[in-house]
C-alpha atoms as a PDB file:
ATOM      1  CA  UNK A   1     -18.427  25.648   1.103  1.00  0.00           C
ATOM      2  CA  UNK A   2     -15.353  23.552   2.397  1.00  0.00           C
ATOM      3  CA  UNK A   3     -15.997  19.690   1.668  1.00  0.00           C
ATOM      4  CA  UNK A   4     -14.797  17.172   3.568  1.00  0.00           C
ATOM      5  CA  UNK A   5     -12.799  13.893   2.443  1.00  0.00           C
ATOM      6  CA  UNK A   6     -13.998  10.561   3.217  1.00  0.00           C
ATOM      7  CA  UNK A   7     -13.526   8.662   6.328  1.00  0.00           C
ATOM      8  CA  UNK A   8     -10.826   5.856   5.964  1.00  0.00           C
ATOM      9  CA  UNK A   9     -13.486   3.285   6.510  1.00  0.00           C
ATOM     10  CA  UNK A  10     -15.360   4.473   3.672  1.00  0.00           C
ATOM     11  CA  UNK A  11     -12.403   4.460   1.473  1.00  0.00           C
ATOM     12  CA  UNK A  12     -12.193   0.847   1.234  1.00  0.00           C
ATOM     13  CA  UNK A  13     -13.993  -2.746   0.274  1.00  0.00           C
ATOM     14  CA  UNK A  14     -14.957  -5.842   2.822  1.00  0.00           C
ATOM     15  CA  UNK A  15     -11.295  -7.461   1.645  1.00  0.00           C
ATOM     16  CA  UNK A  16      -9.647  -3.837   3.400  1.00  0.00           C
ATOM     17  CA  UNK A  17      -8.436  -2.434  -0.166  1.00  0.00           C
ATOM     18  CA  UNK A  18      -9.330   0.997  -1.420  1.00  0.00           C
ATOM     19  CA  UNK A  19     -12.638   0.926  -3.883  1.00  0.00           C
ATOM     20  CA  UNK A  20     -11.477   3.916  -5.947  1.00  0.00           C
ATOM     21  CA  UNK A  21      -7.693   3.995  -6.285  1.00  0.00           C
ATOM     22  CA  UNK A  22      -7.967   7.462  -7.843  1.00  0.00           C
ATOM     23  CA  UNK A  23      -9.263   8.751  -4.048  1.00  0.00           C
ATOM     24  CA  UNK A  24      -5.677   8.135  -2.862  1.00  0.00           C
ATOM     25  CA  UNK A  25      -2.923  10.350  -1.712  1.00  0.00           C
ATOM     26  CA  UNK A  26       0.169  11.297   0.612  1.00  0.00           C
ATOM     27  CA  UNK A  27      -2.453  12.096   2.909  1.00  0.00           C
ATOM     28  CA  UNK A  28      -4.787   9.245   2.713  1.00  0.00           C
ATOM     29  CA  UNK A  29      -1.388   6.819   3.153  1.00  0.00           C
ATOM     30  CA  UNK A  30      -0.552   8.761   6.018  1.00  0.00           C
ATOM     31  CA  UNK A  31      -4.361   7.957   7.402  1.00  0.00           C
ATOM     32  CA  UNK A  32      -3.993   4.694   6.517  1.00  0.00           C
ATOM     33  CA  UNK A  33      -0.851   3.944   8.194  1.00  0.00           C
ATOM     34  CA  UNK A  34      -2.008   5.994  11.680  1.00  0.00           C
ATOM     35  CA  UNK A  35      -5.373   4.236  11.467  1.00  0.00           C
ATOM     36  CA  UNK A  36      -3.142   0.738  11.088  1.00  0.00           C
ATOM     37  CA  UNK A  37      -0.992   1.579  14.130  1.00  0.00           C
ATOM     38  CA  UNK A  38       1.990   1.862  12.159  1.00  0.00           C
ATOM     39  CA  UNK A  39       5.113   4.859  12.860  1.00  0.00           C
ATOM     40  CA  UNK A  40       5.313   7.606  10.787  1.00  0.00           C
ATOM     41  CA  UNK A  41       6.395   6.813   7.414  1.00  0.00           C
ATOM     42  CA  UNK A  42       9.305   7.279   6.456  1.00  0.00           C
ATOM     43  CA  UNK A  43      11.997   7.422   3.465  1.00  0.00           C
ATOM     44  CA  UNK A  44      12.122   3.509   2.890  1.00  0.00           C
ATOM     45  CA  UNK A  45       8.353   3.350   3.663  1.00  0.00           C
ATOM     46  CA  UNK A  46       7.322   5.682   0.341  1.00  0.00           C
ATOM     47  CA  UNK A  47      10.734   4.396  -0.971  1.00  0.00           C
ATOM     48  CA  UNK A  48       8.105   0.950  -1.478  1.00  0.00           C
ATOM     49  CA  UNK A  49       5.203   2.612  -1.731  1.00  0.00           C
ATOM     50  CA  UNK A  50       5.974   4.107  -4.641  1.00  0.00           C
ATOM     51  CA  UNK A  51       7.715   1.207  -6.028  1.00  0.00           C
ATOM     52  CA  UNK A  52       4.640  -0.898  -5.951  1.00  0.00           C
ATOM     53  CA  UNK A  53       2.531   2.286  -7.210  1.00  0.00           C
ATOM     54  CA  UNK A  54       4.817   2.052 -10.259  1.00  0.00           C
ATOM     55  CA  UNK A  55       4.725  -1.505 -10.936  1.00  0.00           C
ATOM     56  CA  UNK A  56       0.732  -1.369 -10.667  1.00  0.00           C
ATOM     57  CA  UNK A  57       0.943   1.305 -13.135  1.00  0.00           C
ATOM     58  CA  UNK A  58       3.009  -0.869 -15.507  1.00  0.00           C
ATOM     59  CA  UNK A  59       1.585  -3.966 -15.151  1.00  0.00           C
ATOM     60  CA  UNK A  60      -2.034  -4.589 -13.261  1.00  0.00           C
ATOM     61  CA  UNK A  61      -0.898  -7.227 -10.953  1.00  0.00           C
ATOM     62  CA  UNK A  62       1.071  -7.165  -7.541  1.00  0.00           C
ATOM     63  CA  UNK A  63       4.935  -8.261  -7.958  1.00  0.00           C
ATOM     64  CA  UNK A  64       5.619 -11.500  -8.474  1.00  0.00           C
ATOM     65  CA  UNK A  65       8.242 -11.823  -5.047  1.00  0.00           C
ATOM     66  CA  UNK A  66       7.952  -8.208  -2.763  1.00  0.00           C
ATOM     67  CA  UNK A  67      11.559  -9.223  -1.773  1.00  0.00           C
ATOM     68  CA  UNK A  68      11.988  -7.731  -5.445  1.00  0.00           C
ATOM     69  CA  UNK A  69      10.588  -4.183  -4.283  1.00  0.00           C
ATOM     70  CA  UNK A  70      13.463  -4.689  -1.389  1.00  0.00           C
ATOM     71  CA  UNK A  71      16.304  -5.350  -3.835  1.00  0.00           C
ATOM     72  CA  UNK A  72      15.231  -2.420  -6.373  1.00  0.00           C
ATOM     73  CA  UNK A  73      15.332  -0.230  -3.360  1.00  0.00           C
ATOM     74  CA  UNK A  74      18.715  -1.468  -2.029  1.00  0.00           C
ATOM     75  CA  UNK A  75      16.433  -2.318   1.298  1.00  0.00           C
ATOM     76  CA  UNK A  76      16.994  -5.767   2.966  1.00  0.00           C
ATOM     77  CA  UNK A  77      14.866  -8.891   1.592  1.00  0.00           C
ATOM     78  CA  UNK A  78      12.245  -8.749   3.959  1.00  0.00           C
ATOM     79  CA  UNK A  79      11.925  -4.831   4.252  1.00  0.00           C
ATOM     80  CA  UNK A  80       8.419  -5.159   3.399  1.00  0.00           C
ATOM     81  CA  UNK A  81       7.315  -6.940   6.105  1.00  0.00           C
ATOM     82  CA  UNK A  82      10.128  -4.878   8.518  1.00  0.00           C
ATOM     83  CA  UNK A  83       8.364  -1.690   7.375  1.00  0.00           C
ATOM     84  CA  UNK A  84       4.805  -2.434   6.903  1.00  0.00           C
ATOM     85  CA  UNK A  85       4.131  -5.944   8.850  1.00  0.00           C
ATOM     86  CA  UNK A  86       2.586  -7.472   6.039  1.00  0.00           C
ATOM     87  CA  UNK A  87       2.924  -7.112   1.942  1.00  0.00           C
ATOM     88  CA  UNK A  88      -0.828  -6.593   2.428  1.00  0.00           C
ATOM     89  CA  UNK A  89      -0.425  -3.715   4.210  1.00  0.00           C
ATOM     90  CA  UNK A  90       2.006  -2.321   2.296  1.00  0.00           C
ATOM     91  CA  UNK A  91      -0.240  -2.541  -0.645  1.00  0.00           C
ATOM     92  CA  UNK A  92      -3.116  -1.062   1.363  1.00  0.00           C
ATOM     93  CA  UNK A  93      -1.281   2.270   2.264  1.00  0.00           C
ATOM     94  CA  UNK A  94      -0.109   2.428  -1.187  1.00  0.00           C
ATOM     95  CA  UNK A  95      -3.886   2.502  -2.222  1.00  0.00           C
ATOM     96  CA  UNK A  96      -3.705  -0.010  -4.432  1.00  0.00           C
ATOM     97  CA  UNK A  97      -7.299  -1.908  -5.355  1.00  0.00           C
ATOM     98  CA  UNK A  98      -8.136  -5.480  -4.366  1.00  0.00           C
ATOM     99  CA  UNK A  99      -5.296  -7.267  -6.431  1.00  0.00           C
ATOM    100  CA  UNK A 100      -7.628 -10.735  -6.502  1.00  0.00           C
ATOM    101  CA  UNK A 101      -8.341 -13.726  -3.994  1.00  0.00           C
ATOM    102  CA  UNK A 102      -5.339 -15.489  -5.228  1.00  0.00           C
ATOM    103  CA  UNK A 103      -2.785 -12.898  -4.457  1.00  0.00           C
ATOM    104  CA  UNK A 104      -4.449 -11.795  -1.352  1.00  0.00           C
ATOM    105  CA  UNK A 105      -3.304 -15.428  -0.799  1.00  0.00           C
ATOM    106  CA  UNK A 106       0.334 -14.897  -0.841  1.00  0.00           C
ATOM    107  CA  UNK A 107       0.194 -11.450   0.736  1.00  0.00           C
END
């Protein structure tokens, strides 16, 4: 019996972050970013994506300055905002959980 996969609005809490980060994928990003109104992503897009993924993995917390996740990616200062709008966003599509009312702050 096929089974289906959550809606995106199901997927995530009041704050718009994903309550289980282990229910993410390609796909789900890809939902995320239609759902958002965003283009097709592209290299640079999971370029960052992946680069936050990574330093969630590592360390728990959001980066200290996105305009690092730019530089390791040899992407212009502001490419998260270029790419995703907001650093919020960004960390939305990457499926990353609520990162705390401070940083939510700053994103």
């Amino acid at each position: 019996m096929p089974t289906s996969s959550p809606s995106i609005n199901t997927l995530f809490n009041n704050e718009g972050f994903i309550c289980d980060p282990l229910q993410w994928n390609e796909n789900v990003a890809r939902a995320i970013a239609r759902h958002d109104g965003l283009p097709p992503l592209t290299r640079d897009h999971w370029a960052i994506i992946r680069t936050l993924r990574d330093h969630y993995a590592r360390f728990g917390t959001a980066p200290p300055a996105f305009s690092h996740v730019c530089c390791v990616n040899h992407l212009g200062k502001h490419c998260v905002e270029h790419l995703f709008r907001s650093q919020r966003e960004a960390w939305r599509i990457a499926g990353l959980p609520d990162p705390g009312e401070e940083a939510r702050a700053y994103m």
